[in-house]
C-alpha atoms as a PDB file:
ATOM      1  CA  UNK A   1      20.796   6.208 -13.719  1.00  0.00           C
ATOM      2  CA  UNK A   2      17.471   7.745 -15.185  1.00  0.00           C
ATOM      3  CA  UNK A   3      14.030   7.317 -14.085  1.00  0.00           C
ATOM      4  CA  UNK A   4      13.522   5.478 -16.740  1.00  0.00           C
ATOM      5  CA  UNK A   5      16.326   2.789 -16.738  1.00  0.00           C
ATOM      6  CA  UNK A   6      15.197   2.637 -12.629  1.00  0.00           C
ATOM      7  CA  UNK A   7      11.779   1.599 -13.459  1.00  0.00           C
ATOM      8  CA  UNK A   8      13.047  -0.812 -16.044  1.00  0.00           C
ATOM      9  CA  UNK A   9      15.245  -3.086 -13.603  1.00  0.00           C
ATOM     10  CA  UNK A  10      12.314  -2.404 -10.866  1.00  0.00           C
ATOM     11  CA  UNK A  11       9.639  -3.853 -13.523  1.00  0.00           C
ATOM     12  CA  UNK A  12      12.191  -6.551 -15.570  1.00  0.00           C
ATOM     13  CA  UNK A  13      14.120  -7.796 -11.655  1.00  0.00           C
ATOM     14  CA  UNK A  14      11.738  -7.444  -9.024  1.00  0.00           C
ATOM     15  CA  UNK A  15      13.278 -11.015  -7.397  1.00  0.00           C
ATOM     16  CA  UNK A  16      16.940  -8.413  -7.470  1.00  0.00           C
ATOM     17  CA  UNK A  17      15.289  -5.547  -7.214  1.00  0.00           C
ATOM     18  CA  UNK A  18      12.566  -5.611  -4.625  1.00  0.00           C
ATOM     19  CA  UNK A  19      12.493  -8.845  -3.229  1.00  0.00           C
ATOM     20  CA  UNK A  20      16.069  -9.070  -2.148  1.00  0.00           C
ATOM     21  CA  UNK A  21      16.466  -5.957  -1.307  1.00  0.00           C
ATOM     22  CA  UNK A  22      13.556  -5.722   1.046  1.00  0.00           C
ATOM     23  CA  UNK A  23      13.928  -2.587   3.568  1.00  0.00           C
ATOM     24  CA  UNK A  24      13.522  -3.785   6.995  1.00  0.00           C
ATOM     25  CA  UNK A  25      14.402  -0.348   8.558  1.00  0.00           C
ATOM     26  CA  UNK A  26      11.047   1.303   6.062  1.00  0.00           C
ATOM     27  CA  UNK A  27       9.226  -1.839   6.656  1.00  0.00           C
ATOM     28  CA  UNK A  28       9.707  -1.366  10.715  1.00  0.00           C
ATOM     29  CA  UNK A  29       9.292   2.532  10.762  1.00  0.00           C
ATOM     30  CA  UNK A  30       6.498   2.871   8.510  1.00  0.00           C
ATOM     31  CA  UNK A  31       4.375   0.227  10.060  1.00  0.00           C
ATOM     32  CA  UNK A  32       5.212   1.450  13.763  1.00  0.00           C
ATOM     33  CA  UNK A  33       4.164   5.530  12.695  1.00  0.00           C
ATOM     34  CA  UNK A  34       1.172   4.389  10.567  1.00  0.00           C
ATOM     35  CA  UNK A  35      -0.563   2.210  12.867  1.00  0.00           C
ATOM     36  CA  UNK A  36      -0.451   5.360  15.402  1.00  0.00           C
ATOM     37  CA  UNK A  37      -2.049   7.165  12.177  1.00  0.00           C
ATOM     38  CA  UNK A  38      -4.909   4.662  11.732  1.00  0.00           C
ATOM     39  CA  UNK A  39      -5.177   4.623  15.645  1.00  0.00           C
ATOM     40  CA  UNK A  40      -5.955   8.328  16.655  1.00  0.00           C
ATOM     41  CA  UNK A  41      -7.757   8.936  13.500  1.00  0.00           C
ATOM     42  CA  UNK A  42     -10.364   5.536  14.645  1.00  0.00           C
ATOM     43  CA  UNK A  43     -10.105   6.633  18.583  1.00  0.00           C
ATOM     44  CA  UNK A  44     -13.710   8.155  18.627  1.00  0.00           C
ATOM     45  CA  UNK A  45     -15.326   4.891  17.304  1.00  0.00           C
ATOM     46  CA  UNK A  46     -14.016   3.196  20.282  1.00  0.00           C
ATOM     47  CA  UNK A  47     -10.524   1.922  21.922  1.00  0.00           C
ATOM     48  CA  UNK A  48     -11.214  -1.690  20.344  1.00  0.00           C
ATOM     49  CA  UNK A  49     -12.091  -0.199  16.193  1.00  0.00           C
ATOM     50  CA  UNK A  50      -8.950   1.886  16.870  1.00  0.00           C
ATOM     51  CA  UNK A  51      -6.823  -0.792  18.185  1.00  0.00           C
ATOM     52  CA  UNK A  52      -8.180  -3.281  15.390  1.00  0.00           C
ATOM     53  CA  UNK A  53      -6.928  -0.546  13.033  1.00  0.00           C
ATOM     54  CA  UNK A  54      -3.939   0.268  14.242  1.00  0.00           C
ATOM     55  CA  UNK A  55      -2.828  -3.592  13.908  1.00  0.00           C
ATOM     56  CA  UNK A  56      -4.315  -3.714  10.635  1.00  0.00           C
ATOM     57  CA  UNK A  57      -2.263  -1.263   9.317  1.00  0.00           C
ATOM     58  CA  UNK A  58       0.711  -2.882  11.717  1.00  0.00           C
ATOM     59  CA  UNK A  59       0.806  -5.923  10.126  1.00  0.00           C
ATOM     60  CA  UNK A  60       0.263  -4.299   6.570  1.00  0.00           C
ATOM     61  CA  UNK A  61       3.128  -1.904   6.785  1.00  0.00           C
ATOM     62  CA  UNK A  62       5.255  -4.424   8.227  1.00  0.00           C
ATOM     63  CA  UNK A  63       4.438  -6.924   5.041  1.00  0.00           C
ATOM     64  CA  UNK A  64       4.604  -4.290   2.348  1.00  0.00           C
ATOM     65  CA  UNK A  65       6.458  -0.893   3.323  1.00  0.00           C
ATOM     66  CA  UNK A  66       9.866  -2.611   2.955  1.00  0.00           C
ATOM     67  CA  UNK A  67       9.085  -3.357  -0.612  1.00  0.00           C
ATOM     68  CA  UNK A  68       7.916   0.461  -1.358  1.00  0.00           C
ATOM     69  CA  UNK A  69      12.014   0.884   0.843  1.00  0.00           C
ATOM     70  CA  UNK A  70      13.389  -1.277  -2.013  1.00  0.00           C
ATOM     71  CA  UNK A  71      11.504   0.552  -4.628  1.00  0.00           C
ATOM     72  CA  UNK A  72      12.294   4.186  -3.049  1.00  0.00           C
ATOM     73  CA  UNK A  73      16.377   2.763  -2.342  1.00  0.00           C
ATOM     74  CA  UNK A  74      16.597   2.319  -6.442  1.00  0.00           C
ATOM     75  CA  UNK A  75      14.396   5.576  -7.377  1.00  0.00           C
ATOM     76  CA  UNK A  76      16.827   7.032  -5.286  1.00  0.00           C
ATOM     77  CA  UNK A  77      19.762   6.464  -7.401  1.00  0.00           C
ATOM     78  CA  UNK A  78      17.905   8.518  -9.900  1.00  0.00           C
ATOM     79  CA  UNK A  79      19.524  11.472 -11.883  1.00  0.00           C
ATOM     80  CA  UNK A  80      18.300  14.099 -11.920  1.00  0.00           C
ATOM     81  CA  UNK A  81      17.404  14.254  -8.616  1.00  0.00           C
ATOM     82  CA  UNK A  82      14.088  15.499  -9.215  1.00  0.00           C
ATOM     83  CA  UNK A  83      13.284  12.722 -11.469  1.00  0.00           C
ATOM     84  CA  UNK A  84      13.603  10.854  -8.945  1.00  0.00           C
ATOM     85  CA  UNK A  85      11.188  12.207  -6.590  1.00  0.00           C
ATOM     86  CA  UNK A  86       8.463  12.785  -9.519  1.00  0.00           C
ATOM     87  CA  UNK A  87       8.935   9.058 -10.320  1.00  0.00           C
ATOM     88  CA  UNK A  88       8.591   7.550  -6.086  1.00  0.00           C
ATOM     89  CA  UNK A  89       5.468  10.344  -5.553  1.00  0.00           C
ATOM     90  CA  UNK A  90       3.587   8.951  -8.273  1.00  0.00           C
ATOM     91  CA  UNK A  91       4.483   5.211  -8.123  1.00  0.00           C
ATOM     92  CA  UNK A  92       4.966   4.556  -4.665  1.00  0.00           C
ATOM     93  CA  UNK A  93       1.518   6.269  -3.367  1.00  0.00           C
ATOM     94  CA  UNK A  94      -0.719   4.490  -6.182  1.00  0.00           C
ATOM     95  CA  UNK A  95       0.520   1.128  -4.862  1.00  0.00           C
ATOM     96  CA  UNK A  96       0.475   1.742  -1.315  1.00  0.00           C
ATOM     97  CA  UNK A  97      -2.683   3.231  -0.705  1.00  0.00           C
ATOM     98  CA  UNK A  98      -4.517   0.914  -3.202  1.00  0.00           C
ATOM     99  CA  UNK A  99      -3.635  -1.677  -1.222  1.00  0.00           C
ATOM    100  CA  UNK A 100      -4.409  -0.111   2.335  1.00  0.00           C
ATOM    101  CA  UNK A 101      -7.749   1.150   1.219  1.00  0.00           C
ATOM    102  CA  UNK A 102      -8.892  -2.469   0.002  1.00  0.00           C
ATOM    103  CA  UNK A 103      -7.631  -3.891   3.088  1.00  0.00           C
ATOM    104  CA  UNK A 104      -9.324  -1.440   5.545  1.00  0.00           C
ATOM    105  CA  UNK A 105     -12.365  -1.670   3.529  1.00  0.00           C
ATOM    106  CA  UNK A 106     -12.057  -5.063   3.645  1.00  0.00           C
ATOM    107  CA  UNK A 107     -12.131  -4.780   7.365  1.00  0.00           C
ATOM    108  CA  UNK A 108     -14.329  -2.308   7.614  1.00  0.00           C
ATOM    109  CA  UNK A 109     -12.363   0.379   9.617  1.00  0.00           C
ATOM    110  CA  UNK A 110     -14.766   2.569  10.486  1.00  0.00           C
ATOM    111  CA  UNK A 111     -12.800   6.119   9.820  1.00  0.00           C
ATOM    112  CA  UNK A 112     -11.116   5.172   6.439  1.00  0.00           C
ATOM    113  CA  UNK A 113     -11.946   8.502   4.521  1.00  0.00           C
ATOM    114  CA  UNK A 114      -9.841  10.273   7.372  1.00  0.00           C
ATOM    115  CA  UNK A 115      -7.239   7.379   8.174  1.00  0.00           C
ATOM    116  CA  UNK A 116      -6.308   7.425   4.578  1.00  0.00           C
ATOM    117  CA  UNK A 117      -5.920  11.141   4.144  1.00  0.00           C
ATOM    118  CA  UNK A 118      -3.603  11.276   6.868  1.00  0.00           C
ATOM    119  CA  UNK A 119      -1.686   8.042   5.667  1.00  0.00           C
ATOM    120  CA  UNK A 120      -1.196   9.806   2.448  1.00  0.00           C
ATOM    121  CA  UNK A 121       0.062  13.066   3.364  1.00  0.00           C
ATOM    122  CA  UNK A 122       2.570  11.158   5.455  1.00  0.00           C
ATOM    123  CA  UNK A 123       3.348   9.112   2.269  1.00  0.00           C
ATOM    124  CA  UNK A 124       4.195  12.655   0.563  1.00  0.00           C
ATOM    125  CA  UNK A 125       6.369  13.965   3.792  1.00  0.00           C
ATOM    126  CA  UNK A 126       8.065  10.315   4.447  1.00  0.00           C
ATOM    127  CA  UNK A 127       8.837   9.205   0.835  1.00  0.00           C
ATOM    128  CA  UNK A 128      10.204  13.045   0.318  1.00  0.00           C
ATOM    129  CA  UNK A 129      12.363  12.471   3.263  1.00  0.00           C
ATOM    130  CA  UNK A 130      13.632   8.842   2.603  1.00  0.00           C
ATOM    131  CA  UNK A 131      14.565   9.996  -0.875  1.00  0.00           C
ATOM    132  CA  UNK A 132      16.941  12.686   0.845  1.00  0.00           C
ATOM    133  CA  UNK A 133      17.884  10.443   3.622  1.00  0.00           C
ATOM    134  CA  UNK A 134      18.736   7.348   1.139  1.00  0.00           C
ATOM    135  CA  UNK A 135      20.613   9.780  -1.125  1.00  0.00           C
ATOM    136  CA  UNK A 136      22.855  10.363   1.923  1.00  0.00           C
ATOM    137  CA  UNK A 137      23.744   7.327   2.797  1.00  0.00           C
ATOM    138  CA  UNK A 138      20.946   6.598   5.648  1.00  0.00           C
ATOM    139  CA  UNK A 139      18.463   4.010   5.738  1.00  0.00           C
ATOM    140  CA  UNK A 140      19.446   1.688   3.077  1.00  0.00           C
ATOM    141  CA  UNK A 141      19.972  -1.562   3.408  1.00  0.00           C
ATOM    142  CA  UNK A 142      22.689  -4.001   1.571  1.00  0.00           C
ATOM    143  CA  UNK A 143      26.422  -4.392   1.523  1.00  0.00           C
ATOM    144  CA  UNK A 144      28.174  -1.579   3.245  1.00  0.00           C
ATOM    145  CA  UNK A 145      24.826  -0.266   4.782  1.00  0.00           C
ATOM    146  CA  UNK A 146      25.037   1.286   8.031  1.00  0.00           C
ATOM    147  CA  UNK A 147      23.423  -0.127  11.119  1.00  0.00           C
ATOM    148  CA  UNK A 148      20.416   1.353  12.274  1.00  0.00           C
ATOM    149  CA  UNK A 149      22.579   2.811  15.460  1.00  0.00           C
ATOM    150  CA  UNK A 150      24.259   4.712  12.618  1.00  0.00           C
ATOM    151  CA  UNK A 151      21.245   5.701  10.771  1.00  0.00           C
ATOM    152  CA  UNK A 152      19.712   6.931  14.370  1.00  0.00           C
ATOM    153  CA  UNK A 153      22.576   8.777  15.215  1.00  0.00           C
ATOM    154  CA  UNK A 154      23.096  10.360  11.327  1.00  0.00           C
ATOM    155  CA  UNK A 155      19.164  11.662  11.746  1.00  0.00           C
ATOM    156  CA  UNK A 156      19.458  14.963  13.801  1.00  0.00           C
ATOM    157  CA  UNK A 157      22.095  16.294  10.339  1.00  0.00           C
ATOM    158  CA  UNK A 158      19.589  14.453   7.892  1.00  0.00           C
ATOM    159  CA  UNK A 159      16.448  15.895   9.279  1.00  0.00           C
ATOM    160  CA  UNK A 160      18.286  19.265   9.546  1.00  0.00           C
ATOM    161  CA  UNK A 161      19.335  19.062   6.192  1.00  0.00           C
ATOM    162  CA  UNK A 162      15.736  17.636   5.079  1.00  0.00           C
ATOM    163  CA  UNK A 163      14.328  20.792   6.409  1.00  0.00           C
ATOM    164  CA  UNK A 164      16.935  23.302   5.154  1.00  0.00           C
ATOM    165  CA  UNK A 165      16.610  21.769   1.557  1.00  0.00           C
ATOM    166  CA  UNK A 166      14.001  24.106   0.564  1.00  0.00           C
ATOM    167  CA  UNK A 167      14.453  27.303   2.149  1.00  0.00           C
ATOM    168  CA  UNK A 168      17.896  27.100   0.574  1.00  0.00           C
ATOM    169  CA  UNK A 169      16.929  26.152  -2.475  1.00  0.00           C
ATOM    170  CA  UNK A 170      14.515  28.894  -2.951  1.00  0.00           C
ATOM    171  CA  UNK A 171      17.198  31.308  -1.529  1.00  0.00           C
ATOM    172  CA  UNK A 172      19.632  30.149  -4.508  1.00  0.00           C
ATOM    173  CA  UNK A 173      17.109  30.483  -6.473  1.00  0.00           C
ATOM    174  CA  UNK A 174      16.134  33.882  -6.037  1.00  0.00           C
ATOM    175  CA  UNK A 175      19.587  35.297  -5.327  1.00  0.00           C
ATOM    176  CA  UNK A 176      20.802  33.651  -9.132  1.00  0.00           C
ATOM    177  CA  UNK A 177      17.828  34.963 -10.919  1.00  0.00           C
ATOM    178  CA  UNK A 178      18.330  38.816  -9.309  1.00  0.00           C
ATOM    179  CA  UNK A 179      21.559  38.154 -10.625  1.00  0.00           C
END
C-alpha cells in the first residue's frame, strides 16, 4: 500500500480505521512510560506537581495513544518502508504533542518546556520502534494478533533487531557502494 492510499483510508474510515482498531497494547505502554516522563521531569517542583503530571499524562496516553497504535498499525503497512516512517514521524508527533501541550498547559504543569522535549524524543525512538515491531508481526492488534505474552516474549529478537537495523544498514550500504 503507499503512503498515500494509507492516509486516504486513515482520513476517508477513521470509524474502520482508527476507531475500531484502537491499540490497547500502545494505548497501555505509552501511557505507563510517559507518565514516568512527565513525573521525573516535574520531581523538583514537588512530589504532588509531579504526581499531578504524571496522571495527567496517564490518563491522556491511555485515551489517545491507542488511536496514534491504529494510525502507526496502517502506516505500517506502507511500501516503501521508508515511506512509511516519513509519513508516522510527521503525522503522528503533530497530533500527539498538540494535544499534550494544550492539556498540560491547560493544567498548568509546571515543567512543560522540559516534559515535552523528553515526550517527543521518545515519540521519535517509540514510533521508530513500533513501526519495526508492527512490521514484524508484534504489537498489533486484530484477527490473528498475538497476545501480549507473545509480543513480550517476541521483544528481546525485536529490540535486537530494532537496534541492529542501522548499523547493518549502513554496513550494506557502504560495502555495495565500494563495490
Amino acid at each position: 500500500m503507499t503512503l498515500r492510499t494509507a492516509l486516504f483510508r486513515l482520513a476517508s474510515s477513521p470509524r474502520q480505521e482508527i476507531f475500531e482498531k484502537w491499540n490497547w497494547k500502545a494505548a497501555f505502554f505509552s501511557s505507563l512510560i510517559r507518565g514516568f516522563i512527565f513525573l521525573f521531569a516535574n520531581l523538583r517542583s514537588g512530589w504532588k506537581a509531579a504526581a499531578g503530571a504524571m496522571m495527567a499524562e496517564w490518563l491522556f496516553r491511555a485515551c489517545t495513544s491507542g488511536f496514534y497504535g491504529a494510525i502507526t498499525q496502517k502506516l505500517g503497512e506502507v511500501e516503501p518502508e521508508w515511506e512509511g516512517m516519513a509519513g508516522a514521524m510527521v503525522l503522528l508527533p503533530i497530533l500527539s504533542h498538540s494535544l499534550e501541550f494544550l492539556v498540560h498547559w491547560l493544567r498548568h504543569t509546571p515543567h512543560l518546556k522540559v516534559s515535552l522535549i523528553s515526550s517527543i524524543t521518545f515519540t521519535v525512538f517509540s514510533t521508530l520502534f513500533n513501526l519495526y515491531a508492527m512490521r514484524r508481526g508484534t504489537m498489533v492488534v486484530g484477527r490473528n494478533a498475538p497476545s501480549i505474552g507473545a509480543d513480550l516474549r517476541a521483544m528481546p529478537r525485536v529490540i535486537g533487531g530494532f537496534l541492529a537495523a542501522l548499523p547493518l544498514w549502513t554496513w550494506r550500504s557502504l560495502r555495495g557502494y565500494g563495490a
